[in-house]
N, C-alpha and C. Protein backbone atom coordinates (compact mmCIF):
# COMPACT_ATOMS: atom_id res chain seq x y z
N UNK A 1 -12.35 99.57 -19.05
CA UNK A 1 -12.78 98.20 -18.81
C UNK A 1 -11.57 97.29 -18.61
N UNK A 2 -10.34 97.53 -19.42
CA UNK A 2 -9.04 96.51 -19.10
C UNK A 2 -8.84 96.73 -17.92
N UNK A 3 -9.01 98.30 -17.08
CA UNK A 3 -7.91 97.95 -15.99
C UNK A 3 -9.11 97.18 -14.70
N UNK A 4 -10.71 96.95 -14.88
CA UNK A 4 -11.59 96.24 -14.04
C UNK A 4 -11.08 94.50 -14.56
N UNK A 5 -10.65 94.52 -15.37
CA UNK A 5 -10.48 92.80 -15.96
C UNK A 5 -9.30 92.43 -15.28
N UNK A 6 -8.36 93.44 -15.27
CA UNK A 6 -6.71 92.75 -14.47
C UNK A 6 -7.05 92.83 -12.83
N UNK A 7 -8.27 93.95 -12.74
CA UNK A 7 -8.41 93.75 -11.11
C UNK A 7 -9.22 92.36 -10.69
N UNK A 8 -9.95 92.20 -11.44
CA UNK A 8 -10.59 91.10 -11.28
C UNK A 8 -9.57 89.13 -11.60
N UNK A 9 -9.00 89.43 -12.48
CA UNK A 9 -8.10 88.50 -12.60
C UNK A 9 -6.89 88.56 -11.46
N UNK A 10 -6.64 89.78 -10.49
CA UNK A 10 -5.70 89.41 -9.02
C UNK A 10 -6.49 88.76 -8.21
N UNK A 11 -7.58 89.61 -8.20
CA UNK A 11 -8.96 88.73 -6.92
C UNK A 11 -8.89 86.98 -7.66
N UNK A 12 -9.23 86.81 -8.95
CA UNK A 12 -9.16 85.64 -8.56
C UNK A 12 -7.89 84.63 -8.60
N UNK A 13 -6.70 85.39 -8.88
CA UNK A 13 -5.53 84.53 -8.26
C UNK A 13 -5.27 84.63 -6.51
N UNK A 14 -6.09 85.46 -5.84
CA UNK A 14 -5.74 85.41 -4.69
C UNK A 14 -6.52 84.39 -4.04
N UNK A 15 -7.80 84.28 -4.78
CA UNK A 15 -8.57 83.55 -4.19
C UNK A 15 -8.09 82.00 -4.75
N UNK A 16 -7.75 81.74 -5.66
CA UNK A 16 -6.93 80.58 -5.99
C UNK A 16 -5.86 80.13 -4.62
N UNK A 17 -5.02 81.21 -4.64
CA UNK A 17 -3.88 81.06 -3.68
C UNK A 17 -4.69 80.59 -2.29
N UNK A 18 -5.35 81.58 -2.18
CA UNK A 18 -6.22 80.58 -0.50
C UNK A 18 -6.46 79.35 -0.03
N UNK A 19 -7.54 78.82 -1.89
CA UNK A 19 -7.74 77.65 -2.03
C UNK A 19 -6.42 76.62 -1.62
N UNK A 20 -5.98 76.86 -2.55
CA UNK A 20 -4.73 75.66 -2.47
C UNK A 20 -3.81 75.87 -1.13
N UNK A 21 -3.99 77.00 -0.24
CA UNK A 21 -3.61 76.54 1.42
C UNK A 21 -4.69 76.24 2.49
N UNK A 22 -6.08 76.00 1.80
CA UNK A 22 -6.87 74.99 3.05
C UNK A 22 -6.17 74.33 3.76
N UNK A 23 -5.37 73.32 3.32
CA UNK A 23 -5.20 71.67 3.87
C UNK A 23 -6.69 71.07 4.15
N UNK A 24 -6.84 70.31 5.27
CA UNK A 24 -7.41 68.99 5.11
C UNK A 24 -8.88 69.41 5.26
N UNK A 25 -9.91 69.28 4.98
CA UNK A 25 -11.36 70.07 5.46
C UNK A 25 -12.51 68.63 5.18
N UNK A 26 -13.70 69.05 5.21
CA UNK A 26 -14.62 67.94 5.66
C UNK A 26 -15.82 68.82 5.52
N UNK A 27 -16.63 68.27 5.07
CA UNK A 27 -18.23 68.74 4.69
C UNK A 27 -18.88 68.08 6.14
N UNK A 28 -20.11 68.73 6.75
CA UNK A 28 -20.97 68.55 7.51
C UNK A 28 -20.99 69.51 8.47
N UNK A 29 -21.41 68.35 10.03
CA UNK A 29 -22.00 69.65 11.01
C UNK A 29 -21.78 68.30 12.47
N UNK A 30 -21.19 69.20 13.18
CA UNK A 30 -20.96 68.34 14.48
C UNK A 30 -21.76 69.28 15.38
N UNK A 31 -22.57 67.75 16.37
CA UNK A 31 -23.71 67.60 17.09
C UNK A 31 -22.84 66.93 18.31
N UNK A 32 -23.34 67.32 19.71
CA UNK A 32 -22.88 67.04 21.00
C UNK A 32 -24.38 66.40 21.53
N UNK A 33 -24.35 65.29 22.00
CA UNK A 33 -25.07 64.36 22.71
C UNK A 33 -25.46 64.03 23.68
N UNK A 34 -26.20 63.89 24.72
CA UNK A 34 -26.02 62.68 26.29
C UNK A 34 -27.06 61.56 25.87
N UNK A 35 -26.31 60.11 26.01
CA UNK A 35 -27.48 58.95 26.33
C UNK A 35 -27.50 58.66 27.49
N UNK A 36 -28.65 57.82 27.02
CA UNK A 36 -29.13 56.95 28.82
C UNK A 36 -28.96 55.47 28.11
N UNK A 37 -28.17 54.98 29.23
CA UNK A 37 -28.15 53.28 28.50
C UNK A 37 -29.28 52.44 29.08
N UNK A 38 -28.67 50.99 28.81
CA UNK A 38 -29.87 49.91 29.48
C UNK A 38 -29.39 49.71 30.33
N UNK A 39 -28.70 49.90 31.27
CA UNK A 39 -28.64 49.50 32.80
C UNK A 39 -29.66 50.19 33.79
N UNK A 40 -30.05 49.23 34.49
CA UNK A 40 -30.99 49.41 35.74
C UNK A 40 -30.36 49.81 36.77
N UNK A 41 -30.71 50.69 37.21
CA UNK A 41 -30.65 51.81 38.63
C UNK A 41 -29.02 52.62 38.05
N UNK A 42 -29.12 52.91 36.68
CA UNK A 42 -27.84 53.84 36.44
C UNK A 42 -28.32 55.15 36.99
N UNK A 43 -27.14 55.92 37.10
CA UNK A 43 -27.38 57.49 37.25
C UNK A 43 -28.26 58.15 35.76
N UNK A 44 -28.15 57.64 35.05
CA UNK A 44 -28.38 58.21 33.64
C UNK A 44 -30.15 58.06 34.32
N UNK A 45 -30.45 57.28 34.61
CA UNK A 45 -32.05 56.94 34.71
C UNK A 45 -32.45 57.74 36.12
N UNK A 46 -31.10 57.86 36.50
CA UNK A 46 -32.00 58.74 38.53
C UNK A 46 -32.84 60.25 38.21
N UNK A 47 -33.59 61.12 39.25
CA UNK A 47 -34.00 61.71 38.72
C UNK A 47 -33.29 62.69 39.66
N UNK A 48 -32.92 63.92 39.36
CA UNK A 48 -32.77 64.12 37.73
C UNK A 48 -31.29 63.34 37.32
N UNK A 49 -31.68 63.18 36.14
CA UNK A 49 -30.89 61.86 35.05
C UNK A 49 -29.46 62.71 35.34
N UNK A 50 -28.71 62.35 35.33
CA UNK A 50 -27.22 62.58 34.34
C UNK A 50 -26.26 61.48 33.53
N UNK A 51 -27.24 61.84 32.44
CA UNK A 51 -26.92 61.27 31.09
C UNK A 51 -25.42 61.27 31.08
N UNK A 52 -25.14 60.15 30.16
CA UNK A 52 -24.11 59.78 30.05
C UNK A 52 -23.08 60.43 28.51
N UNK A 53 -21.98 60.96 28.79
CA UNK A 53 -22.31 61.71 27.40
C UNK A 53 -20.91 63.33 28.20
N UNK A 54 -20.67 64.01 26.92
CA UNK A 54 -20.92 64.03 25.73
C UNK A 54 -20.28 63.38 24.78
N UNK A 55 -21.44 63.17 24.07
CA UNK A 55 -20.65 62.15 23.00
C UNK A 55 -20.68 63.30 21.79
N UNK A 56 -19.72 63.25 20.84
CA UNK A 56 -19.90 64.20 19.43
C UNK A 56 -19.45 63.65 18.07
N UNK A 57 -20.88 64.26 17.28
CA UNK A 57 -21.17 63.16 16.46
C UNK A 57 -20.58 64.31 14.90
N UNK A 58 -20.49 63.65 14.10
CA UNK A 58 -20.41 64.44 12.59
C UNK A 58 -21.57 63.73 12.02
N UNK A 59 -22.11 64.91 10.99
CA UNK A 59 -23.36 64.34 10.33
C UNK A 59 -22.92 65.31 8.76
N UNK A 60 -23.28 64.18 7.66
CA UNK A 60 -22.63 64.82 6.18
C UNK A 60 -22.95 63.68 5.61
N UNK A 61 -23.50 64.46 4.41
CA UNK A 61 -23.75 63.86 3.00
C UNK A 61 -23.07 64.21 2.17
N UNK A 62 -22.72 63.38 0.83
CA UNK A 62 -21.86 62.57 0.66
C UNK A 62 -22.47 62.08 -0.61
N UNK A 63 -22.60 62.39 -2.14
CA UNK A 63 -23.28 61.87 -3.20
C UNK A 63 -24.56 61.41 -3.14
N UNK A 64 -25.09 61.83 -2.62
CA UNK A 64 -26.43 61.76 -2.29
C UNK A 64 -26.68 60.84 -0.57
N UNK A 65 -26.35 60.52 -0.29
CA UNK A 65 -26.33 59.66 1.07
C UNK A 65 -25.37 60.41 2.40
N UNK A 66 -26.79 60.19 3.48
CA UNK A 66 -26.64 61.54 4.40
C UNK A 66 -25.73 60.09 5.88
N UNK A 67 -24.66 60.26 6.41
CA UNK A 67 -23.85 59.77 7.14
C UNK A 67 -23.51 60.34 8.00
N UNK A 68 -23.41 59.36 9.52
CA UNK A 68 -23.17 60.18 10.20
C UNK A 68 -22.03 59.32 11.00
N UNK A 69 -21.05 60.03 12.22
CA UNK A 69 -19.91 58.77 12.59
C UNK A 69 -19.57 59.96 13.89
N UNK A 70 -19.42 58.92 14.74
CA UNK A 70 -18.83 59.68 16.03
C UNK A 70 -17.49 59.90 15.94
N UNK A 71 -17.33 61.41 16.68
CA UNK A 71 -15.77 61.71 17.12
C UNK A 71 -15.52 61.72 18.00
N UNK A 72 -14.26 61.64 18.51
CA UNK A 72 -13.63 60.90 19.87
C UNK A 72 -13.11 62.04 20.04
N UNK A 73 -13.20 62.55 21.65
CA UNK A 73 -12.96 64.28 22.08
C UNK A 73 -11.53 64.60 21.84
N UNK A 74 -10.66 63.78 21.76
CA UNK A 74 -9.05 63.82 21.55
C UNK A 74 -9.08 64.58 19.72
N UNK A 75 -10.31 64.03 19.30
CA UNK A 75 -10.56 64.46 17.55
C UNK A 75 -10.79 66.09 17.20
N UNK A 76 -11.72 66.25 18.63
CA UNK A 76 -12.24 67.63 18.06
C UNK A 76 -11.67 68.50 17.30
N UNK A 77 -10.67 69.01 17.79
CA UNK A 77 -10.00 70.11 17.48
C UNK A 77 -9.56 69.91 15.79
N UNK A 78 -9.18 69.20 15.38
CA UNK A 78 -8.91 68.93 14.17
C UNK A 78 -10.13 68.10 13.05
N UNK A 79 -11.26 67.76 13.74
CA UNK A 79 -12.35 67.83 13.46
C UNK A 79 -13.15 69.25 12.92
N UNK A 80 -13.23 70.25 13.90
CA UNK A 80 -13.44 71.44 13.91
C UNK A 80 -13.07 72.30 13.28
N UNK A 81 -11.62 72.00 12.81
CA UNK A 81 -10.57 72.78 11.84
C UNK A 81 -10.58 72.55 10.56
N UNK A 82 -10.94 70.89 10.64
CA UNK A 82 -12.14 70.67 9.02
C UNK A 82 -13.11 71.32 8.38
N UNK A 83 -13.33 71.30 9.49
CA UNK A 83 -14.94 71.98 9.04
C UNK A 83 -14.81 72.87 8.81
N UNK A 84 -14.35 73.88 9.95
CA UNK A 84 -14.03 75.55 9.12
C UNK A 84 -13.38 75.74 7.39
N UNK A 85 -12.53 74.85 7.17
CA UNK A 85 -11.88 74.73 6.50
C UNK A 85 -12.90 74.74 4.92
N UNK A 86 -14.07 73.32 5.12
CA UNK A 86 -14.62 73.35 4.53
C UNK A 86 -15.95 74.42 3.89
N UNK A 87 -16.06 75.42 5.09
CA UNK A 87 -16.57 76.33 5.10
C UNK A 87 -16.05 77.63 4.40
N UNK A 88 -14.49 77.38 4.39
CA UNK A 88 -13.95 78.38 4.00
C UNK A 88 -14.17 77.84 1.94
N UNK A 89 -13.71 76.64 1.77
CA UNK A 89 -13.80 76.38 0.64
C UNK A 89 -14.78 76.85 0.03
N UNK A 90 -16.14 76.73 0.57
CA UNK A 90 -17.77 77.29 0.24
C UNK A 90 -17.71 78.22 -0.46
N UNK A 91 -17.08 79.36 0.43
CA UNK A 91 -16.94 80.57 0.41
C UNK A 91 -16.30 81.30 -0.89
N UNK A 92 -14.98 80.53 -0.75
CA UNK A 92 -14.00 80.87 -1.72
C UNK A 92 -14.35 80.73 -3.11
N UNK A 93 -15.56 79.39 -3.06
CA UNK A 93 -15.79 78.98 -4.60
C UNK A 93 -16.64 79.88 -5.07
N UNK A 94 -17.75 80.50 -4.10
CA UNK A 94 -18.89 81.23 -4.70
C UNK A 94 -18.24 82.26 -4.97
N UNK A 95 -17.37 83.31 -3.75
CA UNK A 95 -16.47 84.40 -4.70
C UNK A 95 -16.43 84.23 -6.27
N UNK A 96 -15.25 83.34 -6.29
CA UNK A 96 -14.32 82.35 -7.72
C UNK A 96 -15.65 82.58 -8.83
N UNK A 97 -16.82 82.16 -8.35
CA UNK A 97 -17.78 82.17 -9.87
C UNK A 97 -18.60 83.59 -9.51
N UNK A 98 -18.50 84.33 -8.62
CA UNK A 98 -18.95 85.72 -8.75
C UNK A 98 -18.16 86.71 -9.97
N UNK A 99 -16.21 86.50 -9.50
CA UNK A 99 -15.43 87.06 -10.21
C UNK A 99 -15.64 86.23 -11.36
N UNK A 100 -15.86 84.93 -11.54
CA UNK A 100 -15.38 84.51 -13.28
C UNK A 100 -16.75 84.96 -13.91
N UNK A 101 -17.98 84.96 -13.45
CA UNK A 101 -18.93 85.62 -14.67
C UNK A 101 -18.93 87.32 -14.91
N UNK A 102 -18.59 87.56 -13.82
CA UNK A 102 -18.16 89.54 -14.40
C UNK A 102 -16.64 89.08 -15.22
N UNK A 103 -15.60 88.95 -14.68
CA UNK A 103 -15.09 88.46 -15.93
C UNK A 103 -15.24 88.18 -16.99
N UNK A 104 -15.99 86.74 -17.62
CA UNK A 104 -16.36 86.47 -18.66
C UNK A 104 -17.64 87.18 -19.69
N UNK A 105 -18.25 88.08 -18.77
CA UNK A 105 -18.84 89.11 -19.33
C UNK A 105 -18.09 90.41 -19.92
N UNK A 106 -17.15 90.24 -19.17
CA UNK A 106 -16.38 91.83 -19.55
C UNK A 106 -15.31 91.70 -20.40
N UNK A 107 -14.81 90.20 -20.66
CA UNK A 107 -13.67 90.13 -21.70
C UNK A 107 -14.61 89.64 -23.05
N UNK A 108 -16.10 89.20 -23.33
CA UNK A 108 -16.94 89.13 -24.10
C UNK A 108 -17.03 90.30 -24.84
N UNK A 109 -17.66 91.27 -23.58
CA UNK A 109 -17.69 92.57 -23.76
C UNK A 109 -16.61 93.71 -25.03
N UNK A 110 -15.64 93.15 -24.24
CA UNK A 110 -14.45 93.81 -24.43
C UNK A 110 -14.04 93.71 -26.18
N UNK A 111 -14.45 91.83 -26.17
CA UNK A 111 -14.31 91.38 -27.47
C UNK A 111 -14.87 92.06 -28.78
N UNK A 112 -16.12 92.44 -28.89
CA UNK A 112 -16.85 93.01 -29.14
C UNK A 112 -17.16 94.38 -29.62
N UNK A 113 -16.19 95.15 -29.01
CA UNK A 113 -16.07 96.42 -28.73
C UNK A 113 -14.95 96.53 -30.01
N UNK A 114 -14.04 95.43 -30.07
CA UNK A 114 -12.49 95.53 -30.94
C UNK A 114 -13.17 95.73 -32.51
């Protein structure tokens, strides 16, 4: 059982180590758009339309309150790199409490046994 507890205690310093090289990340979900405005005899309104657009939006909640804010296409890329980012965090945390309750079961365990 010690040598599953030290394997489990590298997994979660590695997964520590990951954590702390995210950099910058962002919760939500980016949405791509076309509007039609209020101008009369625009292209957006001819048939068939060509909407005006794309516009791309972020949408995320936020302590209980769901927000949303446009990004400017010069943004994407580092928009996008958020997000993954934040996706990766997701990830990393559910690992992190997969390994800490077999952990904390097995050094319980362990306790027990002495």
């Amino acid at each position: 059982m010690n040598r599953r507890i030290e394997e489990l205690e590298r997994k979660l310093a590695r997964i520590q180590q990951a954590l702390a090289a995210l950099g910058d990340l962002r919760p939500g979900s980016l949405s791509m758009q076309y509007n039609v405005c209020g101008v009369a005899g625009c292209r957006c309104k001819a048939s068939p339309a060509k909407r005006h657009g794309p516009y791309y939006q972020l949408g995320f909640a936020h302590k209980g309150r769901h927000t949303t804010r446009f990004v400017r296409r010069a943004d994407l890329r580092i928009v996008k790199a958020q997000l993954k980012n934040y996706a990766k965090l997701r990830q990393l945390v559910d690992q992190w409490i997969e390994v800490g309750i077999e952990l904390s079961t097995l050094r319980i365990k362990e306790r027990h046994e002495k």
